[in-house]
Protein backbone atom coordinates (compact mmCIF):
# COMPACT_ATOMS: atom_id res chain seq x y z
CA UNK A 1 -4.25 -3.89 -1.58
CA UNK A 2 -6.23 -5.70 -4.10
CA UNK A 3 -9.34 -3.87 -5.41
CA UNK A 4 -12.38 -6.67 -5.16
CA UNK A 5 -9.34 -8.98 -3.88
CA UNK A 6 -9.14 -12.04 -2.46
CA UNK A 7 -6.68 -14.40 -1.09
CA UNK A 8 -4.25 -15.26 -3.45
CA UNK A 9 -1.11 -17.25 -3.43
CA UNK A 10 1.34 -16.81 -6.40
CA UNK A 11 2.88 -19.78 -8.30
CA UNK A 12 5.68 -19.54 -6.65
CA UNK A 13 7.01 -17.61 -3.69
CA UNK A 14 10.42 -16.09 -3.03
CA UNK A 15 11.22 -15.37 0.06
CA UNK A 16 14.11 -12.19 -0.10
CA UNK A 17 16.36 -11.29 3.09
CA UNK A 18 17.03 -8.12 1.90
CA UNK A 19 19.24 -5.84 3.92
CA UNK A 20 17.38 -3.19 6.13
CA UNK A 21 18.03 0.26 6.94
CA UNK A 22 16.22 2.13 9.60
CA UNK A 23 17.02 5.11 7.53
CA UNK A 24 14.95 7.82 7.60
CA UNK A 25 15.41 7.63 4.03
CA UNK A 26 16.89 5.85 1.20
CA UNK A 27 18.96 7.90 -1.72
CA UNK A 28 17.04 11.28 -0.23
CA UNK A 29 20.13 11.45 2.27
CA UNK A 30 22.08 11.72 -0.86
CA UNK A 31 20.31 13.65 -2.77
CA UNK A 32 18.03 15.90 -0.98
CA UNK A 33 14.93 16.61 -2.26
CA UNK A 34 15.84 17.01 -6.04
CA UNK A 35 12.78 16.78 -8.31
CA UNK A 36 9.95 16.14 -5.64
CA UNK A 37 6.73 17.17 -7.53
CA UNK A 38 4.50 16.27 -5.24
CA UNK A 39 4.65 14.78 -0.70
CA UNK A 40 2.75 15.15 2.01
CA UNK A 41 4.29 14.94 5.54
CA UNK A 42 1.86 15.09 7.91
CA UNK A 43 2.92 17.86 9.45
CA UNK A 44 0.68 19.53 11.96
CA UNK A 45 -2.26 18.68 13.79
CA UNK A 46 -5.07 18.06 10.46
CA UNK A 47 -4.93 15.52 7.79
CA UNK A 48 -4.69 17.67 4.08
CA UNK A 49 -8.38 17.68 2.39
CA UNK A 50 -6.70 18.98 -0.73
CA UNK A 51 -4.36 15.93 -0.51
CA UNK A 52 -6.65 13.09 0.28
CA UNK A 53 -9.85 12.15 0.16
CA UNK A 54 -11.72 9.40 2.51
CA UNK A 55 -13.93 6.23 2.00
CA UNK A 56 -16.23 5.95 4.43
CA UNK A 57 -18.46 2.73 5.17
CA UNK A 58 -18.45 -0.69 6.26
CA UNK A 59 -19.00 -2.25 2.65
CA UNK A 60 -16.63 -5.36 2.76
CA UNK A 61 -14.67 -3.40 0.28
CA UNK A 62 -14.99 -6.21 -2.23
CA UNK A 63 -12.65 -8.49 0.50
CA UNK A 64 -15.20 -9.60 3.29
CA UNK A 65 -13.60 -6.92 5.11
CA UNK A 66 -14.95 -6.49 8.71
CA UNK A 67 -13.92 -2.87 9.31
CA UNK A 68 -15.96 0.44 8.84
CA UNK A 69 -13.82 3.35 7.30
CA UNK A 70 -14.13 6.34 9.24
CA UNK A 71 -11.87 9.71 9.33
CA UNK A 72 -12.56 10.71 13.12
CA UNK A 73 -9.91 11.10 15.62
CA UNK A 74 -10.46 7.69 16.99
CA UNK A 75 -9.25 6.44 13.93
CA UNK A 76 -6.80 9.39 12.06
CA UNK A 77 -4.28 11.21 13.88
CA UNK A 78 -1.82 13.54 12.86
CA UNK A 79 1.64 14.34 15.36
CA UNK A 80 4.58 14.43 15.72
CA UNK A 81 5.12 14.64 11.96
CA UNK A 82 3.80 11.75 11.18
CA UNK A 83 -0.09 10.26 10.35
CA UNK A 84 -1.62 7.49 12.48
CA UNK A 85 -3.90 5.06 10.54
CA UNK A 86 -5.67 3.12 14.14
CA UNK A 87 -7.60 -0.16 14.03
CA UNK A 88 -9.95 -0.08 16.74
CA UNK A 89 -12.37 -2.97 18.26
CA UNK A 90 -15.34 -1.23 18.60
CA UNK A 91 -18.28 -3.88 19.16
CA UNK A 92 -18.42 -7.92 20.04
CA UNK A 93 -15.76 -8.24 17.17
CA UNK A 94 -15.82 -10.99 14.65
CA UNK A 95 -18.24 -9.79 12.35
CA UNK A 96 -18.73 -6.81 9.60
CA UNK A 97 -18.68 -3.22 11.57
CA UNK A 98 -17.74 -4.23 14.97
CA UNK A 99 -14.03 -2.95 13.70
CA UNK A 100 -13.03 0.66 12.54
CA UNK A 101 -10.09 2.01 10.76
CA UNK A 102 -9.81 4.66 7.91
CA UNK A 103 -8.96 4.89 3.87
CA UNK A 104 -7.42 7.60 2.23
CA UNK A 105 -7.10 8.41 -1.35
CA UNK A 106 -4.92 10.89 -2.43
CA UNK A 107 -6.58 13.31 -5.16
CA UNK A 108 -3.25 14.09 -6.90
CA UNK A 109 -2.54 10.82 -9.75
CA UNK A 110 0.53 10.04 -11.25
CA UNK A 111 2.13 7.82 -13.82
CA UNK A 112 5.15 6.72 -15.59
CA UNK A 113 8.00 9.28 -15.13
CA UNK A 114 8.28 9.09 -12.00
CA UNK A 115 9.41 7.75 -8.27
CA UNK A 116 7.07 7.25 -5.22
CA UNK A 117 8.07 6.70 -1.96
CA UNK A 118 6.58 6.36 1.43
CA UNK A 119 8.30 5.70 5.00
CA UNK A 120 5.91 3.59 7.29
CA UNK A 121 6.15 1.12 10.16
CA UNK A 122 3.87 -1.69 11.08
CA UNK A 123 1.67 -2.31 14.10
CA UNK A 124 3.99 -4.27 16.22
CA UNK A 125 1.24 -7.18 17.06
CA UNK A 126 0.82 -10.20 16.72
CA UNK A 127 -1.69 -12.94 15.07
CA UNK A 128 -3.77 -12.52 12.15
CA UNK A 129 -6.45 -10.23 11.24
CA UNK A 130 -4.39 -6.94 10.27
CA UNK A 131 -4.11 -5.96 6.92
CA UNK A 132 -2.10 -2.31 6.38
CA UNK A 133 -1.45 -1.39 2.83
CA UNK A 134 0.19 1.36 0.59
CA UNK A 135 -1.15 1.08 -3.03
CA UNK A 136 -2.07 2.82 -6.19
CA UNK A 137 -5.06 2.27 -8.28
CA UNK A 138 -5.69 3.42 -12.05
CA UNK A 139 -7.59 7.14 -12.22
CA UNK A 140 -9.83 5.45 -14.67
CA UNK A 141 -11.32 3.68 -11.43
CA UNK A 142 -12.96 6.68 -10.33
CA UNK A 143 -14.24 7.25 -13.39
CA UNK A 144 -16.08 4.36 -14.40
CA UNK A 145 -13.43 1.95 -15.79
CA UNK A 146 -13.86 -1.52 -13.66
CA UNK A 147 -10.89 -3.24 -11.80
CA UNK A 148 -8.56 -5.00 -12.64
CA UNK A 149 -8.52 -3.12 -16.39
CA UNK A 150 -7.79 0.11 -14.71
CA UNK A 151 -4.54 -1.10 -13.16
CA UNK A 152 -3.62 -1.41 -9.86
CA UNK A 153 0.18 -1.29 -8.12
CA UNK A 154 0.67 -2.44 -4.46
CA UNK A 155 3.75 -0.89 -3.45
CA UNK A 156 3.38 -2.70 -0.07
CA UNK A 157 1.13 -4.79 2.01
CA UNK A 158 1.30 -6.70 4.86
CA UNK A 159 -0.63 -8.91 7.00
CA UNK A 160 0.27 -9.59 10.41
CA UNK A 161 -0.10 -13.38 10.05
CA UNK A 162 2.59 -13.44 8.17
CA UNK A 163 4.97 -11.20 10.37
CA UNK A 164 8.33 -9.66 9.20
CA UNK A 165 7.63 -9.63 5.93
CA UNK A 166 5.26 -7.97 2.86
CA UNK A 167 3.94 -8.47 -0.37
CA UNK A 168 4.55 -5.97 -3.45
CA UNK A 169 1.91 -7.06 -6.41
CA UNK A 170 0.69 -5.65 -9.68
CA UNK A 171 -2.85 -6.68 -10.77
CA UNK A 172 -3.93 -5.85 -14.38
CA UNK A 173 -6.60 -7.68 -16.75
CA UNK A 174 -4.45 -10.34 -17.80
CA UNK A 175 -2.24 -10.76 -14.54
CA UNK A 176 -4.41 -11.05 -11.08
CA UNK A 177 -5.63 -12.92 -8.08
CA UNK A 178 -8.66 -13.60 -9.42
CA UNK A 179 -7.41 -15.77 -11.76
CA UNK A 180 -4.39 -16.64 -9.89
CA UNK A 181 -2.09 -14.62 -12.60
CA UNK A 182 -1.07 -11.73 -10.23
CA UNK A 183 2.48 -10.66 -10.37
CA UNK A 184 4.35 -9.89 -7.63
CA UNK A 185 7.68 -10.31 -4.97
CA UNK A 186 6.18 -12.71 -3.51
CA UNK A 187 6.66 -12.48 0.62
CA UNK A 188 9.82 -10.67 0.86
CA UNK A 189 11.46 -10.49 4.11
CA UNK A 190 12.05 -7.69 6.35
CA UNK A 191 12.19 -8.10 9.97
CA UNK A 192 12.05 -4.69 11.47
CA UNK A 193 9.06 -3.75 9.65
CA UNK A 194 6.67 -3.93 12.67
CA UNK A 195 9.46 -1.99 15.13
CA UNK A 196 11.44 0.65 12.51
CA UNK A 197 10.05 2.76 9.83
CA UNK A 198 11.07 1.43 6.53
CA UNK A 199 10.98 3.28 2.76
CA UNK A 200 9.13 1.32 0.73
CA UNK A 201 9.35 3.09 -2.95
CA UNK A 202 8.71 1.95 -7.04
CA UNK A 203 10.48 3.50 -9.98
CA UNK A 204 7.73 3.87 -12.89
CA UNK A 205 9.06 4.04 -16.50
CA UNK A 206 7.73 3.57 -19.85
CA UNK A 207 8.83 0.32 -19.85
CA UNK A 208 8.62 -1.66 -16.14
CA UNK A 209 7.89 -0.80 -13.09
CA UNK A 210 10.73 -1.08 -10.00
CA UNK A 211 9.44 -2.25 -6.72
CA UNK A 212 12.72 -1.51 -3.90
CA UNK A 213 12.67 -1.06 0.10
CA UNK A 214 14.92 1.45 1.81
CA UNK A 215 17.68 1.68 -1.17
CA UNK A 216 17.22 2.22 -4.81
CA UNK A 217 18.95 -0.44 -6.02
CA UNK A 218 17.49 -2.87 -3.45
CA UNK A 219 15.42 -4.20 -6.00
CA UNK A 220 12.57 -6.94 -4.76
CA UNK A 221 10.30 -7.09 -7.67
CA UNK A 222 9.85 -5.69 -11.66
CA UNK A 223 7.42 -5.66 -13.49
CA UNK A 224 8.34 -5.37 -17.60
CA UNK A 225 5.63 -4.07 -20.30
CA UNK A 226 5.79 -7.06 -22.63
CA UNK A 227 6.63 -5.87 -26.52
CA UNK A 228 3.18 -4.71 -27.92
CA UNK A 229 1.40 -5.24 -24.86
CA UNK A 230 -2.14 -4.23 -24.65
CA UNK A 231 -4.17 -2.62 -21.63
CA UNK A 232 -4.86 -5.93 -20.18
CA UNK A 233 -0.91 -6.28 -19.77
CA UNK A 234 0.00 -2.92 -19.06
CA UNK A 235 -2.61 -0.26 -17.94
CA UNK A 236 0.22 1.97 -16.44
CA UNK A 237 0.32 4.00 -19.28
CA UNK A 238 -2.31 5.92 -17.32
CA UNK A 239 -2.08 7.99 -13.79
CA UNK A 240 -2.73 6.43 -10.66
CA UNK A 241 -3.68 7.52 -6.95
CA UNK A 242 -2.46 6.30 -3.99
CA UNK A 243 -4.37 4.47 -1.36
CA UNK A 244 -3.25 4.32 2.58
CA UNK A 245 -5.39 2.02 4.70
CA UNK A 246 -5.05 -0.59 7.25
CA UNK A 247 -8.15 -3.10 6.71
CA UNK A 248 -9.30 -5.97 9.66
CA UNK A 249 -9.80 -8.95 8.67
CA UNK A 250 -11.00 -9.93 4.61
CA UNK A 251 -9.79 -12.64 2.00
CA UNK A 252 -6.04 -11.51 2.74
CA UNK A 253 -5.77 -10.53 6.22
CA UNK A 254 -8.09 -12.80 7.86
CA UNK A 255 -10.40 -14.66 7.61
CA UNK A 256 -9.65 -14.99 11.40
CA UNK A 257 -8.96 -11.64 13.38
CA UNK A 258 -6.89 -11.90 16.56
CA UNK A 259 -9.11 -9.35 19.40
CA UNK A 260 -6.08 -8.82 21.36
CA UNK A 261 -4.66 -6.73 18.50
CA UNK A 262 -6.86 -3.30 18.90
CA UNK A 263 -5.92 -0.70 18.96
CA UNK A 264 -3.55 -1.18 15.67
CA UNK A 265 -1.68 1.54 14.50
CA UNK A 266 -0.19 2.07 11.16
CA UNK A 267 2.43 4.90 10.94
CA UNK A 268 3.06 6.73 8.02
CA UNK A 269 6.35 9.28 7.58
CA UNK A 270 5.53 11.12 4.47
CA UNK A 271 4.84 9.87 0.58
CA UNK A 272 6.67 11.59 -1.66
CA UNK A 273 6.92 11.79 -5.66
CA UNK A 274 9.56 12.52 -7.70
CA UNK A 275 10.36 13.16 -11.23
CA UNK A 276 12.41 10.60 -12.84
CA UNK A 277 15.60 12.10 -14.45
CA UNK A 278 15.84 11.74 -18.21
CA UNK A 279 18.05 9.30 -18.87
């Protein structure tokens, strides 16, 4: 999800049929577990406070967003093993605050070295206005470097007027929507995303970054660190935190919201990281 983003359309779209597994996985049913260093899988009844950490508000978030971020239970469940991000319709609708849904950043960062994955399934609804989104933004954000030169990776986002499909985009200083020079998959297709959970995971090297759904080597999108690149090209020398938030509305999901959508819910599995092996 684009930090201070607006719509954007890249230079050229590719639309990918790539082929989907309801999996509760993707090379974890293979594998196990081998070198997770980090997940959280909503287990229990409480969201983690030494995992995440919430923003709160009804800002816009840089997007002409129309929801306010809140953590209550209206808003953030956790069952059944799995956490519940809900859009709900909360005033006349149409305007700044009369939505509210919640934003969580994870307080663990990470960088190259490593694989990220997270399991999550749409809200099966339809029209625009929805905008649910699993992304990573540079640690230098929170401390007082200014987007897009701290990096940002969208692992995934969708918006629901553009259904069975979703977007994976880097934005740096030299590559973003602001000046139309964001990288990305463009809309890839996957048409179970709003009725089965789906993996949606990057590999994060040294040298590129892998963008893949369900499989490892269902590849959609990579990003390469051009030879002598500087932190305008390639800021992900440096750690980044995960987002997980489902905005109404903004440059990207809306303008336009669709009423008849709320309540929205946005189902995350688990997000897990693992060490890369040395190769």
């Amino acid at each position: 999800m684009r930090y201070l983003k607006g719509f954007f359309l890249l230079a050229f779209i590719s639309v990918l049929t790539i082929s989907c597994k309801s999996s509760s996985s993707s090379d974890d049913d293979d594998t196990g577990l081998d070198g997770l260093v980090w997940s959280d899988e909503f287990d229990g009844t409480t969201w983690s406070r030494d995992n995440w950490d919430p923003d709160l508000g009804a800002s816009g978030w840089g997007n002409q967003e129309l929801q306010d971020y809140t953590v209550s239970t209206n808003n953030l469940v956790i069952s059944d093993g799995t956490m519940k991000i809900i859009a709900q319709k909360v005033s006349e609708g149409q305007s700044v605050g009369d939505y509210t849904s919640t934003r969580l950043k994870s307080i663990p960062a990470f960088g190259p070295g490593h694989r990220m994955e997270i399991r999550a399934k749409m809200p099966d609804l339809v029209g625009p206005g929805l905008w649910p989104a699993i992304w990573m933004l540079g640690d230098g954000c929170r401390n007082g470097v200014s987007w897009p030169e701290c990096g940002e990776i969208d692992i995934m986002e969708y918006v629901s007027k553009v259904p069975n499909s979703f977007f994976a985009t880097v934005h740096t200083g030299a590559f973003n929507h602001v000046d139309g020079t964001a990288q990305g998959s463009g809309d890839v297709s996957l048409p179970n995303i709003e009725e089965e959970f789906n993996v949606f995971g990057i590999e994060w090297t040294e040298d590129d970054i892998k963008f893949y759904v369900n499989d490892r080597n269902n590849v959609i999108f990579r990003f390469l660190k051009a030879t002598n690149a500087t932190n305008d090209e390639w800021p992900f020398d440096n750690s980044h935190f995960f987002i997980l938030n489902m905005a109404v509305g903004g440059n990207f999901g809306g303008p336009e919201v669709n009423d008849d959508n709320f309540p929205a819910t946005f189902e995350i599995d688990y997000v897990r990281v693992f060490e890369l092996e040395e190769e």
